[in-house]
N, C-alpha and C. Protein backbone atom coordinates (compact mmCIF):
# COMPACT_ATOMS: atom_id res chain seq x y z
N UNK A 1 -40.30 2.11 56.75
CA UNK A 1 -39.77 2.41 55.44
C UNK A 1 -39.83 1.15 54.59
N UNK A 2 -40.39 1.27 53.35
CA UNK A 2 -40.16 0.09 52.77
C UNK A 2 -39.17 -0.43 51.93
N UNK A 3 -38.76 -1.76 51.82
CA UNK A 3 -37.82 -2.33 51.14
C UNK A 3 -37.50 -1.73 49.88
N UNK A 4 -36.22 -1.58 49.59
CA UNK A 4 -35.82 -0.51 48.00
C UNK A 4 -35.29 -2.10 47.58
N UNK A 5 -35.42 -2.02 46.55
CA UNK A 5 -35.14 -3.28 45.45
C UNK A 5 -33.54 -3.52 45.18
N UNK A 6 -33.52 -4.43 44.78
CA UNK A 6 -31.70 -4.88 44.79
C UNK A 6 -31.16 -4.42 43.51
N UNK A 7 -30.59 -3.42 43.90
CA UNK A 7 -29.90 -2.76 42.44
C UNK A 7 -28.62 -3.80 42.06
N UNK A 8 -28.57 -3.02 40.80
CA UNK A 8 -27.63 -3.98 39.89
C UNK A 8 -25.75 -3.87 40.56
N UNK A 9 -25.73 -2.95 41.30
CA UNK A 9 -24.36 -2.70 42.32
C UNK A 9 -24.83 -3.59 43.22
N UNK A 10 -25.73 -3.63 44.02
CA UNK A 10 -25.69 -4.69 44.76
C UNK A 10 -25.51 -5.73 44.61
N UNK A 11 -25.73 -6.04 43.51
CA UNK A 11 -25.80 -7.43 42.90
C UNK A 11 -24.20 -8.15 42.53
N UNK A 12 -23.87 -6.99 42.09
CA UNK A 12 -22.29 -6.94 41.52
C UNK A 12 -21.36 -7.25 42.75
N UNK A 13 -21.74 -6.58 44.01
CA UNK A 13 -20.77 -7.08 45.25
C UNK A 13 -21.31 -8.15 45.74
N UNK A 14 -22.04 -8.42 45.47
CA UNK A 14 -22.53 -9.99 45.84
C UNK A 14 -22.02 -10.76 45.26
N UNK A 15 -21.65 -10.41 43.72
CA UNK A 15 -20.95 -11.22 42.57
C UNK A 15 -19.64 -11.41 43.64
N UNK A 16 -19.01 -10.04 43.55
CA UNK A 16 -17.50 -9.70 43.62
C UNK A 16 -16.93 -10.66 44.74
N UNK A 17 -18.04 -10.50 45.87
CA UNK A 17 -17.67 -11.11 47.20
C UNK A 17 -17.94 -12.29 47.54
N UNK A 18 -18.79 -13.18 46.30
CA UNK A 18 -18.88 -14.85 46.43
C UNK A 18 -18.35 -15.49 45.66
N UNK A 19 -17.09 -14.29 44.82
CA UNK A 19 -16.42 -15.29 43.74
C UNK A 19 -14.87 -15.44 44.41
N UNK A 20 -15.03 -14.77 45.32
CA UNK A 20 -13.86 -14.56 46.59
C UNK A 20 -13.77 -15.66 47.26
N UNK A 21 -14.90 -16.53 47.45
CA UNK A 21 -14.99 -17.30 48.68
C UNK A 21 -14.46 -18.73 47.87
N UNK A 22 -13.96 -19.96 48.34
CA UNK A 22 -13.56 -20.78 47.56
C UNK A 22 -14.57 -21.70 47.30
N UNK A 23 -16.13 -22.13 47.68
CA UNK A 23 -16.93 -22.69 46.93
C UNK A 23 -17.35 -21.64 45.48
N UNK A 24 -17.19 -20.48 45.61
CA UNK A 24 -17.47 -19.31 44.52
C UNK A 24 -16.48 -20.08 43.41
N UNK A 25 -15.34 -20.08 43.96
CA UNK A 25 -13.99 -19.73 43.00
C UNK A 25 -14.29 -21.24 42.15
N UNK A 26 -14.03 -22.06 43.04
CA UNK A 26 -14.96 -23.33 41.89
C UNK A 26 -16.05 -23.65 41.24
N UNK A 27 -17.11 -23.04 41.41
CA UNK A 27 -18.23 -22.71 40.66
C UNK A 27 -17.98 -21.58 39.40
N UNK A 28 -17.72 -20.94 39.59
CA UNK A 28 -16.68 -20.33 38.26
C UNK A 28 -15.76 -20.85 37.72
N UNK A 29 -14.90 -21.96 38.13
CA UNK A 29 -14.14 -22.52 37.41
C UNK A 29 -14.98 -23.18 36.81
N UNK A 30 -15.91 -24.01 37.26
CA UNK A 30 -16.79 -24.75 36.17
C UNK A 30 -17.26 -24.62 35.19
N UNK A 31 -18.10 -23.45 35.68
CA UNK A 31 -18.84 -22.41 34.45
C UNK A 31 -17.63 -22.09 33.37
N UNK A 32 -16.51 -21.88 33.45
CA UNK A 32 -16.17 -21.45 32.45
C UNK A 32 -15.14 -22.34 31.78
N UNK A 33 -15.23 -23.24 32.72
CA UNK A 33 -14.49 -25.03 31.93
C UNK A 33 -15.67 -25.48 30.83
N UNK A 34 -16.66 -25.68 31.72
CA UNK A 34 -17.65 -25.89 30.57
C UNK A 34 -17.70 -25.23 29.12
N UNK A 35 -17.78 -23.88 29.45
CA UNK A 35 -18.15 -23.13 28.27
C UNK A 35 -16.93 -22.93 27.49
N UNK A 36 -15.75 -23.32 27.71
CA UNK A 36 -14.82 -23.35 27.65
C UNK A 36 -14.62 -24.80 26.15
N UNK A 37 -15.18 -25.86 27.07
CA UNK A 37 -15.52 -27.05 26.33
C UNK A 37 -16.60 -27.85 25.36
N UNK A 38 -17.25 -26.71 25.46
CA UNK A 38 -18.80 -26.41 24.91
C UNK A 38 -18.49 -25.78 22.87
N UNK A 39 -17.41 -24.90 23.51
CA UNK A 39 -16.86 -23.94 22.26
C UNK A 39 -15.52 -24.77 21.56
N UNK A 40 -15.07 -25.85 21.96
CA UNK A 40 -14.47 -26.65 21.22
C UNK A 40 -14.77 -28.04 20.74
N UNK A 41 -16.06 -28.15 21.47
CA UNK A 41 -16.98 -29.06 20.46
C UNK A 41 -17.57 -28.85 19.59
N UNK A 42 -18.45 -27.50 19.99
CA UNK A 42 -18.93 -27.26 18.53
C UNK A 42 -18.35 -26.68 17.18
N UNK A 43 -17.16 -26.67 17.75
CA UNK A 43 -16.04 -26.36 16.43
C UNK A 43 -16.60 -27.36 15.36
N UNK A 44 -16.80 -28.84 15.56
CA UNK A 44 -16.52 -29.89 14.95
C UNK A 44 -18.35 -30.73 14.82
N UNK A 45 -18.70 -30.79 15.89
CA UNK A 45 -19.70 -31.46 15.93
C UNK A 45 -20.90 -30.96 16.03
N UNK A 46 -20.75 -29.86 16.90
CA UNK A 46 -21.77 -28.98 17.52
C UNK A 46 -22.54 -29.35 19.11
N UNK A 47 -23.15 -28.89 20.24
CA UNK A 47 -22.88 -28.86 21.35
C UNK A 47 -22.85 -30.19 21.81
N UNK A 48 -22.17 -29.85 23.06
CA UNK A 48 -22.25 -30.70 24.18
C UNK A 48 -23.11 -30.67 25.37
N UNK A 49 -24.34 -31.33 25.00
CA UNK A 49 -25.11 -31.58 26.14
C UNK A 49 -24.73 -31.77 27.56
N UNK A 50 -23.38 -32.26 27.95
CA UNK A 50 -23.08 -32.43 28.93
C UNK A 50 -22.49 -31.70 29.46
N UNK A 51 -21.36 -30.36 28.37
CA UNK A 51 -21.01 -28.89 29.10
C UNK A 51 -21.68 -27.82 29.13
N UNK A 52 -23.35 -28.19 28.67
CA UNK A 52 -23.76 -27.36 28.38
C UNK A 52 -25.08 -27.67 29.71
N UNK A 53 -25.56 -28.78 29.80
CA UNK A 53 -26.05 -28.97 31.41
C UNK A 53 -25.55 -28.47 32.44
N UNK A 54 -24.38 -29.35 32.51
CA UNK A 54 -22.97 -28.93 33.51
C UNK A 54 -23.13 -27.28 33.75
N UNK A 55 -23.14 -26.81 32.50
CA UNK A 55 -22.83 -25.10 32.96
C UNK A 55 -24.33 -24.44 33.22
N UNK A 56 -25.13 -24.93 33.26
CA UNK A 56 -26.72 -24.17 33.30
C UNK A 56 -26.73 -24.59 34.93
N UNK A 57 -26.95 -26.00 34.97
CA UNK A 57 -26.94 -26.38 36.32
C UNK A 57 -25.80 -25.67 37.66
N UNK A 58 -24.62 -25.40 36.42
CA UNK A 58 -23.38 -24.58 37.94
C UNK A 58 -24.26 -23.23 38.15
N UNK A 59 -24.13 -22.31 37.14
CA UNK A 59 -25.02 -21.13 37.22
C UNK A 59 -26.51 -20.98 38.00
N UNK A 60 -27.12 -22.01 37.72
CA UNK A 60 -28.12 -22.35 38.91
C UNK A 60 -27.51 -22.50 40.20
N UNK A 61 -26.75 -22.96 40.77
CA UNK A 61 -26.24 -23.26 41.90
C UNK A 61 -25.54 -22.03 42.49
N UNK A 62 -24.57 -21.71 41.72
CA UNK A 62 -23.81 -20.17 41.60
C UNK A 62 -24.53 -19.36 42.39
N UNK A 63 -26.21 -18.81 41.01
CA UNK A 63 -27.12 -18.00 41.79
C UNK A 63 -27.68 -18.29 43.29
N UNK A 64 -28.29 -19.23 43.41
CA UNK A 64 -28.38 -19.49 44.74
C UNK A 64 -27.64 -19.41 45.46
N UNK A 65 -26.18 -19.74 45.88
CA UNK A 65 -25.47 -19.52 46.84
C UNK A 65 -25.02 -18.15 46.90
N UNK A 66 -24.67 -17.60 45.79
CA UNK A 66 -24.00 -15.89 45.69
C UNK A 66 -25.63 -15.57 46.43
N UNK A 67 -26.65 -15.38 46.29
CA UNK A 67 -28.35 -14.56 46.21
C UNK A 67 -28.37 -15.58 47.84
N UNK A 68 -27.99 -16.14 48.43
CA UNK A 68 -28.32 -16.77 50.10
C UNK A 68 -29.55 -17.35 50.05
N UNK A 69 -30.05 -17.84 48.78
CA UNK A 69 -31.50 -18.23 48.35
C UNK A 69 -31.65 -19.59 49.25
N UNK A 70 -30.41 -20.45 49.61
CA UNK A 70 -30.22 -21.82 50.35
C UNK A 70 -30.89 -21.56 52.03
N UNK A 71 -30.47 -20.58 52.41
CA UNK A 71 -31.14 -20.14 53.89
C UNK A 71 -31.84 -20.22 53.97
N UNK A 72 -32.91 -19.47 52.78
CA UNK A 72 -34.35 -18.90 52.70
C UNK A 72 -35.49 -20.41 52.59
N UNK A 73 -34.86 -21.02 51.55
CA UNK A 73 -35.49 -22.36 50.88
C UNK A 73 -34.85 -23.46 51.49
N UNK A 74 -35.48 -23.40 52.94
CA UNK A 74 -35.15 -24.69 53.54
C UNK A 74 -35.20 -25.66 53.17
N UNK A 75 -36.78 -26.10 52.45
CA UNK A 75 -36.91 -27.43 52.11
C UNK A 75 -36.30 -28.08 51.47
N UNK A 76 -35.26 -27.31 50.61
CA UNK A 76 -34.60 -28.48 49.82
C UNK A 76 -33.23 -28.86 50.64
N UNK A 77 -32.53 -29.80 50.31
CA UNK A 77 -31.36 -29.96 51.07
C UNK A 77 -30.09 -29.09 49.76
N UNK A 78 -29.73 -28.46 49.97
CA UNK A 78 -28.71 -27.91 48.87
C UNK A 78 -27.65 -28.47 49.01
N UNK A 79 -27.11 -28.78 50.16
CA UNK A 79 -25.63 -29.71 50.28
C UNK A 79 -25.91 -30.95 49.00
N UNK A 80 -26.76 -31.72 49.35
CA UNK A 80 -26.78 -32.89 49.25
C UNK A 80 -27.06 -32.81 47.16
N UNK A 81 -27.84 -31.65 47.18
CA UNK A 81 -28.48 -31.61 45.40
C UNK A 81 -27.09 -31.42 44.90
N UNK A 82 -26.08 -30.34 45.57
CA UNK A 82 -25.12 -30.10 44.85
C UNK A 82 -24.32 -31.35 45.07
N UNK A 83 -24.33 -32.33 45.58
CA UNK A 83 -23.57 -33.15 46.13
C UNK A 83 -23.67 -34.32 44.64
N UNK A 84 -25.09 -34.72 44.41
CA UNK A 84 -25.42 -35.33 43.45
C UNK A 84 -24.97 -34.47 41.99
N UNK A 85 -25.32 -33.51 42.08
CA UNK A 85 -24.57 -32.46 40.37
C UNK A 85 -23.51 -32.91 40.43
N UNK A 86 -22.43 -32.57 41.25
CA UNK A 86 -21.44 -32.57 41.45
C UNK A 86 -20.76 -34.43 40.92
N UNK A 87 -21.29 -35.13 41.42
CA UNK A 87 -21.19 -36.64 41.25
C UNK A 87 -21.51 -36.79 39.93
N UNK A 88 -22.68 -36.60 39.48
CA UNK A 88 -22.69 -36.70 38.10
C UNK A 88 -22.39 -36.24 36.65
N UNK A 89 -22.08 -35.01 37.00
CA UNK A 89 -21.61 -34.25 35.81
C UNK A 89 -19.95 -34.47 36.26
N UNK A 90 -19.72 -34.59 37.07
CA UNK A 90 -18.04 -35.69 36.88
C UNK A 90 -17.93 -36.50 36.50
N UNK A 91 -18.84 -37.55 36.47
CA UNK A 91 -18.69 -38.59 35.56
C UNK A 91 -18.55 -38.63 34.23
N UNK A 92 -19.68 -37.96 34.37
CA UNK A 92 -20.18 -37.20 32.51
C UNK A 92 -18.89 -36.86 31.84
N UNK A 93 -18.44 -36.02 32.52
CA UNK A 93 -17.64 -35.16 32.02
C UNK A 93 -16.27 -36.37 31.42
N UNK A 94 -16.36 -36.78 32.95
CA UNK A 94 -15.13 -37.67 32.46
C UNK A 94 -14.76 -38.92 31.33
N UNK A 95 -16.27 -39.68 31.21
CA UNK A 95 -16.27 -40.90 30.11
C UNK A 95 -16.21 -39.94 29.04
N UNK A 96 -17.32 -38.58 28.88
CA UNK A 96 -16.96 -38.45 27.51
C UNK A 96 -15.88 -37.69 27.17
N UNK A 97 -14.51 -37.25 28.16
CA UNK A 97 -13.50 -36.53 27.59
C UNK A 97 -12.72 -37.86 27.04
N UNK A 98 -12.52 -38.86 28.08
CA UNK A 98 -11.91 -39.96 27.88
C UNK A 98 -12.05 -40.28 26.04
N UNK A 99 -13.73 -40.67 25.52
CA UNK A 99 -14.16 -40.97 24.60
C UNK A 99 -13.44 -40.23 23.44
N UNK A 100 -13.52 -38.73 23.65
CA UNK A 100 -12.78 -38.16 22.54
C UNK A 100 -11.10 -37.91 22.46
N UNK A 101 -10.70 -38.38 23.99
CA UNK A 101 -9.01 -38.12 23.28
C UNK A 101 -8.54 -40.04 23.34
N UNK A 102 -9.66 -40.51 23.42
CA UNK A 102 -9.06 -42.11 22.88
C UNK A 102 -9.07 -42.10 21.52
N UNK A 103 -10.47 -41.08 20.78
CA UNK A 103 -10.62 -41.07 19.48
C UNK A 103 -9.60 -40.01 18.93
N UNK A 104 -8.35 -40.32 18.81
CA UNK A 104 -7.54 -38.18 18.50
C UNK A 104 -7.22 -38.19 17.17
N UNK A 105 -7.92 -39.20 16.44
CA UNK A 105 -7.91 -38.86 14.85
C UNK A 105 -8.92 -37.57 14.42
N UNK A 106 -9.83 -37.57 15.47
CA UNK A 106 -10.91 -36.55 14.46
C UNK A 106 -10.94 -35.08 14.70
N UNK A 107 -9.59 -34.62 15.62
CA UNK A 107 -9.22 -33.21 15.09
C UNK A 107 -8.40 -32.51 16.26
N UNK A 108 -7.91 -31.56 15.99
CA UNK A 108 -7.20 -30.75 17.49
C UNK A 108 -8.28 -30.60 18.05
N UNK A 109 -9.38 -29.87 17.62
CA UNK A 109 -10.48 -28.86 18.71
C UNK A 109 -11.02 -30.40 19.63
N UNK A 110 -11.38 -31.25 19.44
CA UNK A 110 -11.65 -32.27 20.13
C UNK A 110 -10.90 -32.62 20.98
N UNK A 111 -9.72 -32.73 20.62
CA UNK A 111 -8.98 -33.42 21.59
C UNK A 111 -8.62 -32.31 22.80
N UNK A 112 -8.59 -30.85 22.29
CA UNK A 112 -8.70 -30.01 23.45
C UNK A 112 -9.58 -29.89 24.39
N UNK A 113 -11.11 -30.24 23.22
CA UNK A 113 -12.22 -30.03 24.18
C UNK A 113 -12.34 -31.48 25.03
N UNK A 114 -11.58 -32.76 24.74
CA UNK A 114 -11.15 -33.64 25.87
C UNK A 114 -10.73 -33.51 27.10
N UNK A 115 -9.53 -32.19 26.25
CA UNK A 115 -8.35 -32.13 27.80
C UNK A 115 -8.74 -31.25 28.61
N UNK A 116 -9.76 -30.36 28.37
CA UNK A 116 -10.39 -29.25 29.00
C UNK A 116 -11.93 -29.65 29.79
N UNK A 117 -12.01 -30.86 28.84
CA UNK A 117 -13.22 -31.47 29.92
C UNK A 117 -12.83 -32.43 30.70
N UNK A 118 -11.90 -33.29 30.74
CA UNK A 118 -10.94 -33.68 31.82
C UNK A 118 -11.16 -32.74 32.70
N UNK A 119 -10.25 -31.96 32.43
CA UNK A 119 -9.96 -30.83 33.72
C UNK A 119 -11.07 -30.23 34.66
N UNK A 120 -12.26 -30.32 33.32
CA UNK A 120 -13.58 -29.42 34.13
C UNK A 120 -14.12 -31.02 34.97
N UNK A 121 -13.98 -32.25 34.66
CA UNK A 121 -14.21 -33.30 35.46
C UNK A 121 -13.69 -33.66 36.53
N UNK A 122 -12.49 -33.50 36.74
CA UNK A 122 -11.30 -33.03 37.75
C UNK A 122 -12.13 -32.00 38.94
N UNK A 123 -11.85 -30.89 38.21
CA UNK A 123 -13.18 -29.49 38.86
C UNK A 123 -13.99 -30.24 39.42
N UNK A 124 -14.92 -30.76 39.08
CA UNK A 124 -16.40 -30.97 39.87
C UNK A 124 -16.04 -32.30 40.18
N UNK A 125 -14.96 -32.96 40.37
CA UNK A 125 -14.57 -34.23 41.33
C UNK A 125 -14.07 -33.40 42.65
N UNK A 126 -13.35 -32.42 42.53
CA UNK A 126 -12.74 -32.14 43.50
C UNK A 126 -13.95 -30.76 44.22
N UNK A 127 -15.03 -30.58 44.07
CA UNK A 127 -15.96 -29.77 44.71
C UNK A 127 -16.68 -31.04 45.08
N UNK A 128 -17.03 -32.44 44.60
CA UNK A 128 -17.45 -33.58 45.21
C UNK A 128 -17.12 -33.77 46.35
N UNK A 129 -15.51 -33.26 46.50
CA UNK A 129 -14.81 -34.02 47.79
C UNK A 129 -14.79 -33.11 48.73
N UNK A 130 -14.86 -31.69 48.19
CA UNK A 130 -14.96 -30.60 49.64
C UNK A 130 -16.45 -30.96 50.41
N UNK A 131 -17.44 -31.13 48.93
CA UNK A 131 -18.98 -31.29 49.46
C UNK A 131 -18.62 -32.51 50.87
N UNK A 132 -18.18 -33.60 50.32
CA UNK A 132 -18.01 -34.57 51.23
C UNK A 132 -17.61 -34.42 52.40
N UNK A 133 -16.42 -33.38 52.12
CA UNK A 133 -15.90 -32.82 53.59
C UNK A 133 -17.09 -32.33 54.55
N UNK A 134 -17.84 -31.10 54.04
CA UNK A 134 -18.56 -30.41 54.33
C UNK A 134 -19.91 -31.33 55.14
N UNK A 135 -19.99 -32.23 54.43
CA UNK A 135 -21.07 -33.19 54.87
C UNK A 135 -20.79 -34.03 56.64
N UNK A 136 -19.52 -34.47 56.16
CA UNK A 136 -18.70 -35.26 57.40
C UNK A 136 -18.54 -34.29 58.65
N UNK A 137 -18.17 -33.06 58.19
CA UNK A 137 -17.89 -32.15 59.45
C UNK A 137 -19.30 -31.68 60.08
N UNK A 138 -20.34 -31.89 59.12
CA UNK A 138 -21.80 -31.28 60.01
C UNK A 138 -22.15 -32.43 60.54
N UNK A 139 -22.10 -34.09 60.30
CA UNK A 139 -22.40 -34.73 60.87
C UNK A 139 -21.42 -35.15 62.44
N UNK A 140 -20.22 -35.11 62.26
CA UNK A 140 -19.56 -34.71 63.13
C UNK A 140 -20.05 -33.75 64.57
N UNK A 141 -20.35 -32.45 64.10
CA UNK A 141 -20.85 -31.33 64.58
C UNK A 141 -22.20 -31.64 65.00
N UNK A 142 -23.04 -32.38 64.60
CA UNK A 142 -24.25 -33.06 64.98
C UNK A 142 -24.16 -33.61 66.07
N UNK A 143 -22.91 -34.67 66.06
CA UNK A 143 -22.80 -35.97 66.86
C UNK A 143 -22.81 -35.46 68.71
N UNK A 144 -21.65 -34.33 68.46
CA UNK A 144 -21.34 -33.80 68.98
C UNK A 144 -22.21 -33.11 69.90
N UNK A 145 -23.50 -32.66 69.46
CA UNK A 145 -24.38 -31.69 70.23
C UNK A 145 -25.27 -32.73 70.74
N UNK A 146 -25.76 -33.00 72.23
CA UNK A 146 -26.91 -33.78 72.76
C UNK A 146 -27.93 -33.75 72.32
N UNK A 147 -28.47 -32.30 71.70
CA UNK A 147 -29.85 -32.11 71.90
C UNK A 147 -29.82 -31.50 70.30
N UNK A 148 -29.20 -32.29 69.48
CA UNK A 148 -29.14 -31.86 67.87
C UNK A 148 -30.69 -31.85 67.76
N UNK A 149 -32.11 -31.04 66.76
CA UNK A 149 -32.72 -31.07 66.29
C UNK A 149 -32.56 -30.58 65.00
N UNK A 150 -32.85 -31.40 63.92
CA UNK A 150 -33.45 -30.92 62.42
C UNK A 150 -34.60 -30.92 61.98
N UNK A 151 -35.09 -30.03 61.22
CA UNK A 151 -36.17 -30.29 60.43
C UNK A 151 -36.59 -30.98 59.37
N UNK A 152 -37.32 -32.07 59.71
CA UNK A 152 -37.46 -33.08 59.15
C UNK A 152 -37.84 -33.04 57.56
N UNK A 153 -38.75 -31.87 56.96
CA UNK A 153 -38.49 -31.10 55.91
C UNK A 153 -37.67 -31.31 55.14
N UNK A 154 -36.07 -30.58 55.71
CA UNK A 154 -35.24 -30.27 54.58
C UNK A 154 -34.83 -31.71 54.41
N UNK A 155 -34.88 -33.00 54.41
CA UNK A 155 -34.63 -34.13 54.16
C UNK A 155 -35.80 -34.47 52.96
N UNK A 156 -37.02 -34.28 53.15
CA UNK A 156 -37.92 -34.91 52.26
C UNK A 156 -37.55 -34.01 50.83
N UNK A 157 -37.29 -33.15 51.38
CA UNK A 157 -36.90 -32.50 49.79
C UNK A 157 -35.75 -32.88 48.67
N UNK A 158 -34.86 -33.38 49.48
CA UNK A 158 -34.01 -33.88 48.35
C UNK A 158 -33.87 -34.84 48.07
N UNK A 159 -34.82 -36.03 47.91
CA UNK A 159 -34.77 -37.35 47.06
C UNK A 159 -35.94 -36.92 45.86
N UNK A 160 -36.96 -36.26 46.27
CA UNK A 160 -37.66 -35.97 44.96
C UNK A 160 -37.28 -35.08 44.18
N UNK A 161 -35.95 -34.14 44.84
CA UNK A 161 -35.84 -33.32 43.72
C UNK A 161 -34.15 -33.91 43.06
N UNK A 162 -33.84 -34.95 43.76
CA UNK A 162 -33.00 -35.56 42.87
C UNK A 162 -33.76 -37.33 41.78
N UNK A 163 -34.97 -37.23 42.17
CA UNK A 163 -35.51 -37.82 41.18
C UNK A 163 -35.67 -37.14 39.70
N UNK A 164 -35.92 -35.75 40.24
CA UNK A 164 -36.18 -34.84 39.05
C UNK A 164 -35.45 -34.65 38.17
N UNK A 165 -34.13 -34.27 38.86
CA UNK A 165 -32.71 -33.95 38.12
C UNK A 165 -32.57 -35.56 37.44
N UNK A 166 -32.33 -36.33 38.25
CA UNK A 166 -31.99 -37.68 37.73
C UNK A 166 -33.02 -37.94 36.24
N UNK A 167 -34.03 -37.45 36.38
CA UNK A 167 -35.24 -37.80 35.39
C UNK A 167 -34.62 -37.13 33.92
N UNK A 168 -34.46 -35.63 34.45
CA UNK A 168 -34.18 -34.82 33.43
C UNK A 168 -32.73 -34.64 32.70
N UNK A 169 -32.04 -35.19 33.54
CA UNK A 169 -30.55 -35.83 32.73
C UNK A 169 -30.26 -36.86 31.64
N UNK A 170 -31.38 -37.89 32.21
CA UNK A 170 -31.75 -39.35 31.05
C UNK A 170 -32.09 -38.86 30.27
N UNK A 171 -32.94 -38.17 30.15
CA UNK A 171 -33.77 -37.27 29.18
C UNK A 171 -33.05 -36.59 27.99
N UNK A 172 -31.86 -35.55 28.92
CA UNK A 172 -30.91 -34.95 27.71
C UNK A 172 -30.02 -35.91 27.58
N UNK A 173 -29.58 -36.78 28.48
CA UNK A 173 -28.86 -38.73 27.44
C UNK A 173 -29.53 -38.85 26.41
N UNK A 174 -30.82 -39.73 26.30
CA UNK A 174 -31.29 -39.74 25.68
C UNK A 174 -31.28 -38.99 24.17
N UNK A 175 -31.51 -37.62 24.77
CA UNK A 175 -31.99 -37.21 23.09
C UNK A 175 -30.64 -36.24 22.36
N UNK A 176 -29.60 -36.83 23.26
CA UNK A 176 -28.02 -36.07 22.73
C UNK A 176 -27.94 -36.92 21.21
């Protein structure tokens, strides 16, 4: 019999049942910290490259983990890519909330979209530190087994594709 295609219910309990799980529940918090902080910048200035990365890049990640696309696509390391997002769009997040509620002359919507990107920096500091967890306990779990084998693969994949990301972040620095 052949494969029937993934209907849009399917899709929906896939939603329902990976926003359940607590890497889900923080990946949605992001997404909607961002967009959250996205819509009180451009009150004033107009977007934020950095909640507006932040939230393309969670939604990328989102899909893949809700869709089990990480199983399938060995080669890349996904711990480790999200590990780097995660590191950097906290930073991001954080100098430039800092930047606008040091500046709190230039309006409420700013200074909210400070305190809300705080918070979404907070967010993806504290999915940094589960990642970290997550990292420590497989190496742990490694140590542990005599006859650990990996595929040497899913390692080569994630320094070039965090060259990429790294490339394409300067890039939207740059031309913010």
């Amino acid at each position: 019999m052949a494969d029937t295609p993934a209907t849009s219910s399917d899709c929906m309990e896939k939603f329902k049942s990976y926003v359940t799980t607590p890497k889900g529940l923080v990946l949605a918090a992001e997404i909607v910290l961002c967009l959250i902080v996205d819509i009180c910048y451009a009150v004033v200035y107009g977007v934020s490259c950095v909640a507006i990365g932040g939230m393309i890049i969670a939604i990328v990640f989102f899909c893949v983990f809700m869709m089990e696309l990480d199983k399938q696509f060995r080669q890349i390391s996904w711990v480790w890519s999200d590990l780097f997002r995660t590191v950097i769009v906290s930073a991001w997040f954080i100098i430039e909330s800092l930047c606008f509620l040091i500046s709190w002359a230039l309006g409420a919507a700013l200074i909210t979209g400070g305190v809300f990107g705080l918070i979404a920096g907070l967010v993806f500091a504290y999915d940094t530190y589960t990642i970290c967890l997550q990292i420590k306990s497989a190496r742990q779990n490694a140590a542990a087994v005599n006859d650990f084998t990996h595929d040497s693969r899913v390692w080569v994949g994630s320094g070039f594709e965090f060259f990429i990301f790294l490339l394409i972040n300067v890039f939207i620095y740059l031309f913010y």
